[in-house]
C-alpha atoms as a PDB file:
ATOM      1  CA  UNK A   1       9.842 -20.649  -8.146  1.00  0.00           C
ATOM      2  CA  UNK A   2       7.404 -17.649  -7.519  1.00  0.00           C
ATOM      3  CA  UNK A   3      10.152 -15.277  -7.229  1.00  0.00           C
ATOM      4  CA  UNK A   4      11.706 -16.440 -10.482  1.00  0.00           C
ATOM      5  CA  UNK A   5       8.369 -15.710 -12.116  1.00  0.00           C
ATOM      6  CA  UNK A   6       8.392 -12.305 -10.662  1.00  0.00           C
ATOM      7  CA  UNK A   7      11.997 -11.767 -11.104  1.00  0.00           C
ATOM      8  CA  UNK A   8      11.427 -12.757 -15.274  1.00  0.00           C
ATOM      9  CA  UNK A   9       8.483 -11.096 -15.370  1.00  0.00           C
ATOM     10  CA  UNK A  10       9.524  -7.624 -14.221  1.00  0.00           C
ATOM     11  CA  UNK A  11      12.938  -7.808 -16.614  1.00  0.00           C
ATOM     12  CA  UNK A  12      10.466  -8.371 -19.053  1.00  0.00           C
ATOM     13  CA  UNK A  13       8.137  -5.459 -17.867  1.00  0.00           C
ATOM     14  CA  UNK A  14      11.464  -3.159 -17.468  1.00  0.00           C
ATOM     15  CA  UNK A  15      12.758  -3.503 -20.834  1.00  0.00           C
ATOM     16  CA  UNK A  16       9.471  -3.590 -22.887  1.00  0.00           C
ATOM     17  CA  UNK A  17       9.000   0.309 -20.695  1.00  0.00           C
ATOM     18  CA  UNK A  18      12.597   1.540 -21.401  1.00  0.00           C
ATOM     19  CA  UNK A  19      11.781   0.754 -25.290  1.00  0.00           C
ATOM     20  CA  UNK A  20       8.865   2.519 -25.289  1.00  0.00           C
ATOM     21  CA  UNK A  21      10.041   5.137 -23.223  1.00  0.00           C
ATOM     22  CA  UNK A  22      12.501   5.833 -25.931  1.00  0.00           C
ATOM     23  CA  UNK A  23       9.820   6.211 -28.900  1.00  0.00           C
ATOM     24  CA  UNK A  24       8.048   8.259 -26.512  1.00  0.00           C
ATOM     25  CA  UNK A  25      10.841  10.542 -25.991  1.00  0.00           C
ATOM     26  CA  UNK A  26      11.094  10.602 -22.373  1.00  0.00           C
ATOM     27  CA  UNK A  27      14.867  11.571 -21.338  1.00  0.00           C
ATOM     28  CA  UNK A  28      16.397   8.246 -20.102  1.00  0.00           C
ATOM     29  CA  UNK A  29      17.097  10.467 -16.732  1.00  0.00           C
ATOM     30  CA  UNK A  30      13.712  10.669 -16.084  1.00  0.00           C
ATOM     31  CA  UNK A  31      12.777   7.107 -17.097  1.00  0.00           C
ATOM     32  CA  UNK A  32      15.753   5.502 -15.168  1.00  0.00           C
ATOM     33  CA  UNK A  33      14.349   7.988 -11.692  1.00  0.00           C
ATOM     34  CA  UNK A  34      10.454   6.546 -12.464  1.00  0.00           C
ATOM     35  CA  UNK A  35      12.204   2.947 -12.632  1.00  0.00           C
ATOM     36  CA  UNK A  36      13.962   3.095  -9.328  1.00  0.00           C
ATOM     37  CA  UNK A  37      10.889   4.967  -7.666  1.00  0.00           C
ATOM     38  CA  UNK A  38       8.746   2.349  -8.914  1.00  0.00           C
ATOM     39  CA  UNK A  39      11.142  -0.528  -7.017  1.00  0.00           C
ATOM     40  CA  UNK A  40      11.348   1.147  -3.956  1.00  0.00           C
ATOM     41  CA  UNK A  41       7.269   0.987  -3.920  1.00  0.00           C
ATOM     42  CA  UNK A  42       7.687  -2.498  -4.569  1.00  0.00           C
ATOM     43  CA  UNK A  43      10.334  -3.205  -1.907  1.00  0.00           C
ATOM     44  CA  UNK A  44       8.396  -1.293   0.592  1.00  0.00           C
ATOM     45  CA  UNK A  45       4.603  -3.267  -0.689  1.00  0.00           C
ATOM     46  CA  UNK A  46       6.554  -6.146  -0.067  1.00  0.00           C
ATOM     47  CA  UNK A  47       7.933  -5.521   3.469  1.00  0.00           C
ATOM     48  CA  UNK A  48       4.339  -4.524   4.372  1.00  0.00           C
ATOM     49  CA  UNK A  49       2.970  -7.682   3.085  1.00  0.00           C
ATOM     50  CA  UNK A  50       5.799  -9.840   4.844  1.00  0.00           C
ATOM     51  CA  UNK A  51       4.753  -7.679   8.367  1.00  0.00           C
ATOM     52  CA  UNK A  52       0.971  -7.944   8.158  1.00  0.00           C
ATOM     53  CA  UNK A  53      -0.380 -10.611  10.633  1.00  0.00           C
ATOM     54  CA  UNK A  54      -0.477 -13.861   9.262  1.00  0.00           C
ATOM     55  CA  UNK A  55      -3.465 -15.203  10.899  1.00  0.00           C
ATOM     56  CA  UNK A  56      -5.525 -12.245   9.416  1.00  0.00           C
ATOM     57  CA  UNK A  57      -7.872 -13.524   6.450  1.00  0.00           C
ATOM     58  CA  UNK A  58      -5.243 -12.994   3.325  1.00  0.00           C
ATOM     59  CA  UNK A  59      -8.107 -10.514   1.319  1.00  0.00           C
ATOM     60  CA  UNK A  60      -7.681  -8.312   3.872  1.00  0.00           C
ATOM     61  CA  UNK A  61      -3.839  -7.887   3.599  1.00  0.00           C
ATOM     62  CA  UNK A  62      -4.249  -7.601  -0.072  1.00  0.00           C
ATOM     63  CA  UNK A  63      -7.190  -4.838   0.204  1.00  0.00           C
ATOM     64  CA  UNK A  64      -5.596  -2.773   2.223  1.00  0.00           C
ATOM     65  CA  UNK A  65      -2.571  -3.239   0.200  1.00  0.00           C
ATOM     66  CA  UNK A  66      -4.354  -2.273  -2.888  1.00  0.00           C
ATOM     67  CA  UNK A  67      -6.133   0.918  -1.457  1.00  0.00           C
ATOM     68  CA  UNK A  68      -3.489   2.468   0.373  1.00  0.00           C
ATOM     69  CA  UNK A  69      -1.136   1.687  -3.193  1.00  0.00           C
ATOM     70  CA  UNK A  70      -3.822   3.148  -5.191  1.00  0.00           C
ATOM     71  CA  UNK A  71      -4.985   6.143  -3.219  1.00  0.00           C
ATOM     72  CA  UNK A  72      -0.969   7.178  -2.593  1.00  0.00           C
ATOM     73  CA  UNK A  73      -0.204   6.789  -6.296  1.00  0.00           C
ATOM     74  CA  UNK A  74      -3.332   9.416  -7.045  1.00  0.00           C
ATOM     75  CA  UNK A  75      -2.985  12.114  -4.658  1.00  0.00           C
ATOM     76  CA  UNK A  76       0.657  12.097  -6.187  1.00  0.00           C
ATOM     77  CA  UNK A  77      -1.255  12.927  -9.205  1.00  0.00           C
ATOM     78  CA  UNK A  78      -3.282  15.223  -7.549  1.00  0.00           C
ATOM     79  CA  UNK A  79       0.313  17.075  -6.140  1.00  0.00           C
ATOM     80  CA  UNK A  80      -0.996  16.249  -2.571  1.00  0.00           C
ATOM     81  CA  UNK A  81       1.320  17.103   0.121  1.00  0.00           C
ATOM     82  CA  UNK A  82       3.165  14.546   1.385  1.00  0.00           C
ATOM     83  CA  UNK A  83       3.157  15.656   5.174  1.00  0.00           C
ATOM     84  CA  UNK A  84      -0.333  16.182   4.892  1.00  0.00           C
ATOM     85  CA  UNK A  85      -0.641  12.410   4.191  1.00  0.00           C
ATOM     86  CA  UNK A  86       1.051  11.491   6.442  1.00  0.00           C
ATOM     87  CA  UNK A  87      -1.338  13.635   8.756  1.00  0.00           C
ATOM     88  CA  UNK A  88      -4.531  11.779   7.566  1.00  0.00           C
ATOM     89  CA  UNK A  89      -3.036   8.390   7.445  1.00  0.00           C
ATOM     90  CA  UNK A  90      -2.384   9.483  11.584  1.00  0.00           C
ATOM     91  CA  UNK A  91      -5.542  11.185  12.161  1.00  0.00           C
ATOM     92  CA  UNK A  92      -7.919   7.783  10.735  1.00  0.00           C
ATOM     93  CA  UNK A  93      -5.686   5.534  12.493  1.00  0.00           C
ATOM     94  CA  UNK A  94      -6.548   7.296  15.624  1.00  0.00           C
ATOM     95  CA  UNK A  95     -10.113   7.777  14.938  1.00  0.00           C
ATOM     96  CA  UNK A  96     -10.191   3.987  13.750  1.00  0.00           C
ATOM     97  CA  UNK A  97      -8.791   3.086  17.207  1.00  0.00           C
ATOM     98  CA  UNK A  98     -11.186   5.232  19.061  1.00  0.00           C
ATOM     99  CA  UNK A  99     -13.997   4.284  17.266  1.00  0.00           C
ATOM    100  CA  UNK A 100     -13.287  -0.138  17.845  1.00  0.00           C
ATOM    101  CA  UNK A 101     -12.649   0.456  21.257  1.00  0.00           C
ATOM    102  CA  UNK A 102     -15.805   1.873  21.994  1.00  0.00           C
ATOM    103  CA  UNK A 103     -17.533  -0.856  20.096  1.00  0.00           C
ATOM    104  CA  UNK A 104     -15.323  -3.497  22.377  1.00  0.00           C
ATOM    105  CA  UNK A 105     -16.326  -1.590  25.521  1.00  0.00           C
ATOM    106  CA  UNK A 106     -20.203  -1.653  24.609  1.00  0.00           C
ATOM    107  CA  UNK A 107     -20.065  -5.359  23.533  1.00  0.00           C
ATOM    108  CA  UNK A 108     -18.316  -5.981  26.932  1.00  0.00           C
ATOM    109  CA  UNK A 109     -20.948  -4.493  28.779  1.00  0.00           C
ATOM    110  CA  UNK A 110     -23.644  -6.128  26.811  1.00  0.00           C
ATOM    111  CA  UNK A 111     -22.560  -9.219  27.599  1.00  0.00           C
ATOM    112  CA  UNK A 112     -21.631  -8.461  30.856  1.00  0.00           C
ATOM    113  CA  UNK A 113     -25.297  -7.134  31.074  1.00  0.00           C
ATOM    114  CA  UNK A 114     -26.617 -10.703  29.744  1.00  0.00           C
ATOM    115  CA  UNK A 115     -24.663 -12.647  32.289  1.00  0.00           C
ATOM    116  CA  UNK A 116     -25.850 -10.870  35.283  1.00  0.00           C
END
């Protein structure tokens, strides 16, 4: 049933943008090219909502989600460099990693420490 919903819903969504993209004058080449970008973002949000681990809390799927959507969308705005991205998505996933395992390894050795 949900799928339906979404399935109706974006027709709906599709067609009310390809009408006004015609008052607004945008060549239907252009408007077909955002259209298909567009599903490809939502084909790839929902792969990367279907991988995410399941016994995570669900607002933290859906955060993440939402800022990595968001922030993408504006540096495209902002004519970011794609590569470059791709090099800071790398570089805080590293530092991220680096960062909790240090906090693991000092909680493990505080508690080792209260044990003893």
């Amino acid at each position: 049933m949900r799928k339906n919903t979404l399935l109706i819903i974006g027709l709906v969504f599709v067609i009310a943008g390809v009408a006004v993209a015609y008052f607004a004058n945008f060549p239907q080449s252009d408007a077909s090219g955002f259209a298909i970008t567009m599903f490809g973002a939502g084909l790839a949000t929902a792969q990367l909502w279907n991988k995410r681990d399941k016994t995570k809390k669900t607002w933290l799927a859906l955060v993440s989600v939402l800022l990595l959507g968001v922030g993408a969308f504006l540096l495209g705005f902002g004519q970011f460099n794609k590569d470059t991205m791709v090099t800071v998505i790398s570089a805080v996933f590293g530092l991220v990693a680096i960062i909790g395992s240090l906090i693991v390894s000092a909680m493990q050795a505080q508690k080792e420490k209260l044990t003893e």
